[in-house]
Protein backbone atom coordinates (compact mmCIF):
# COMPACT_ATOMS: atom_id res chain seq x y z
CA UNK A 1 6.42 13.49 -6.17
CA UNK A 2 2.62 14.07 -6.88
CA UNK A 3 0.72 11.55 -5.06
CA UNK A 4 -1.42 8.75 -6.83
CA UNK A 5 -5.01 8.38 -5.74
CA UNK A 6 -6.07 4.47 -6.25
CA UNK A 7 -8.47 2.77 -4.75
CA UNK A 8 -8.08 -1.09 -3.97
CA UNK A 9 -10.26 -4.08 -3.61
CA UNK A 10 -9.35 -6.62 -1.33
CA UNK A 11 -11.13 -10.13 -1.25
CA UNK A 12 -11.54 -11.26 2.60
CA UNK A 13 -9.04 -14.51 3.16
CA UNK A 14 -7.10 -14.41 -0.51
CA UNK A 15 -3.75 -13.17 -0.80
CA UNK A 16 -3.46 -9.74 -1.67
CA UNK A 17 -0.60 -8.16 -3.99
CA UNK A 18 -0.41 -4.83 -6.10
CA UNK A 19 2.41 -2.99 -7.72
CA UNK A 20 2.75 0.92 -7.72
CA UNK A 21 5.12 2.65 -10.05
CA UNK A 22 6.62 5.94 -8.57
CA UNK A 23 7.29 8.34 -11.38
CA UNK A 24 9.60 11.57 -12.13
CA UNK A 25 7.55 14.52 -12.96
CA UNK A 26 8.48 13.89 -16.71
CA UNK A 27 6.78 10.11 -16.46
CA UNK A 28 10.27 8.17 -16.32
CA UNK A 29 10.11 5.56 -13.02
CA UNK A 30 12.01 7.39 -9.85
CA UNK A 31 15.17 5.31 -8.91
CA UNK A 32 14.51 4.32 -5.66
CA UNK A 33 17.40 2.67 -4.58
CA UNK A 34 18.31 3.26 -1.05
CA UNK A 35 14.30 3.56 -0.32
CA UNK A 36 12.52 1.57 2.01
CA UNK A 37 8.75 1.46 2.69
CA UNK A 38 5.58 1.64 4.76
CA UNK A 39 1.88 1.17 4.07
CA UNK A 40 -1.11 0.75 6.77
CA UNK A 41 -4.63 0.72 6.56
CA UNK A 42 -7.14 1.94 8.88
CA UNK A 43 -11.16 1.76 9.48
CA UNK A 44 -10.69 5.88 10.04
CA UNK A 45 -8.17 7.48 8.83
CA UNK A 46 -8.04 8.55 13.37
CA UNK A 47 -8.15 5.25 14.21
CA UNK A 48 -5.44 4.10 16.66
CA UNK A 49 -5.29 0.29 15.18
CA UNK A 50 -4.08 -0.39 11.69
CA UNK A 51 -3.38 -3.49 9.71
CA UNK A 52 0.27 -3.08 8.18
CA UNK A 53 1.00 -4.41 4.49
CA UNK A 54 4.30 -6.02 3.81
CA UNK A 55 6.52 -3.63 1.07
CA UNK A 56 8.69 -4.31 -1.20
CA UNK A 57 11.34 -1.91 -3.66
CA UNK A 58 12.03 -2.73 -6.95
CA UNK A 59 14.58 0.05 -6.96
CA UNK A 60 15.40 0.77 -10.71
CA UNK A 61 11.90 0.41 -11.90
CA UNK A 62 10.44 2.47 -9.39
CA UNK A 63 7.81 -0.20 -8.15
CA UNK A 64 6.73 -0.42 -4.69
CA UNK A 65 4.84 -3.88 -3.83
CA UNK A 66 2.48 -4.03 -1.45
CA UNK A 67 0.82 -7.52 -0.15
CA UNK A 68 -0.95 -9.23 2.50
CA UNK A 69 -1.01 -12.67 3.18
CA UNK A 70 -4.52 -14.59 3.66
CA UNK A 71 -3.86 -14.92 7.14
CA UNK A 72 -4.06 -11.28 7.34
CA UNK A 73 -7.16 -10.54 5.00
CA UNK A 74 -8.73 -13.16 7.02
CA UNK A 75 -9.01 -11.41 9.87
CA UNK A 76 -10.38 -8.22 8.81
CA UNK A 77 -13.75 -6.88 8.54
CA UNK A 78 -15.84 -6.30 5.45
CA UNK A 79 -16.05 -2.58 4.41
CA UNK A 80 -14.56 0.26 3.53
CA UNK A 81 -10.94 1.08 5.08
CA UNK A 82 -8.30 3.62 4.28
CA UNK A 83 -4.64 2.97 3.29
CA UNK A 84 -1.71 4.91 2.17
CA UNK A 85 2.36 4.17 0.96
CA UNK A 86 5.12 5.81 2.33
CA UNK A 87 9.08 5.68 0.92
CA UNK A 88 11.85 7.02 3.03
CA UNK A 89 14.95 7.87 0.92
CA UNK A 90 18.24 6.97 2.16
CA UNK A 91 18.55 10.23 3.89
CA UNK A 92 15.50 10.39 5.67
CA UNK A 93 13.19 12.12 3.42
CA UNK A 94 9.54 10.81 4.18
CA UNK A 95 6.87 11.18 0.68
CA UNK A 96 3.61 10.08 0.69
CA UNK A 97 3.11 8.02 -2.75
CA UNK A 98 0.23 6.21 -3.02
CA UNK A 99 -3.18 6.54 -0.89
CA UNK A 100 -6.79 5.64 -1.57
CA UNK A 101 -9.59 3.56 -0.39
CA UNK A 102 -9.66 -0.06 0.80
CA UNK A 103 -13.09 -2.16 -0.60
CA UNK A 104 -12.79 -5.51 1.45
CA UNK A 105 -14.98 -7.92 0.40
CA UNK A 106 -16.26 -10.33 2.59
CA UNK A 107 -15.96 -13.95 1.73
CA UNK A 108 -18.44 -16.73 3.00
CA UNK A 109 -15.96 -19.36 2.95
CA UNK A 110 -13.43 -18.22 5.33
């Protein structure tokens, strides 16, 4: 799997959601049943802390979701941040899908 470069924008205290489709070299969505999934981002890609998105599998389409409740995108700072998506097959195979850059926008009203 080749890994998708997107970057993201984030508004500070709205809900966040965005859909990635994971594809076979030929363009066809990869079947990911059996996959779960992981996605962080960080100030520095070193940084020790990082805010964790919920993920979701649409397994037939090959769509990972990846959200964060306004609760969350409340708390963080404005600026730049660094994220990435990770699926783990049913055997244990780890593949980086998705990584980028985070924009978050800070909000006056929160």
């Amino acid at each position: 799997m080749a890994v998708a470069s997107v970057n993201i924008v984030i508004e500070q205290g709205t809900d966040y959601l965005d859909v990635f489709t994971v594809t076979n070299p030929d363009g066809s969505p990869l079947d990911l049943t059996g996959y779960t999934g992981t996605a962080k981002m960080r100030k520095f890609p070193t940084s020790t802390t990082s805010t964790p998105f919920t993920v979701g599998i649409v397994s037939a389409a090959g769509q990972v979701t990846v959200s964060l409740a306004n609760t969350v995108t409340s708390e963080l700072t404005g600026g730049r941040y660094y994220y990435d998506v990770i699926v783990t097959s049913g055997e244990g195979t780890k593949s980086k899908v998705v990584d980028g850059m985070v924009m978050v926008n800070a909000s006056e009203s929160v």
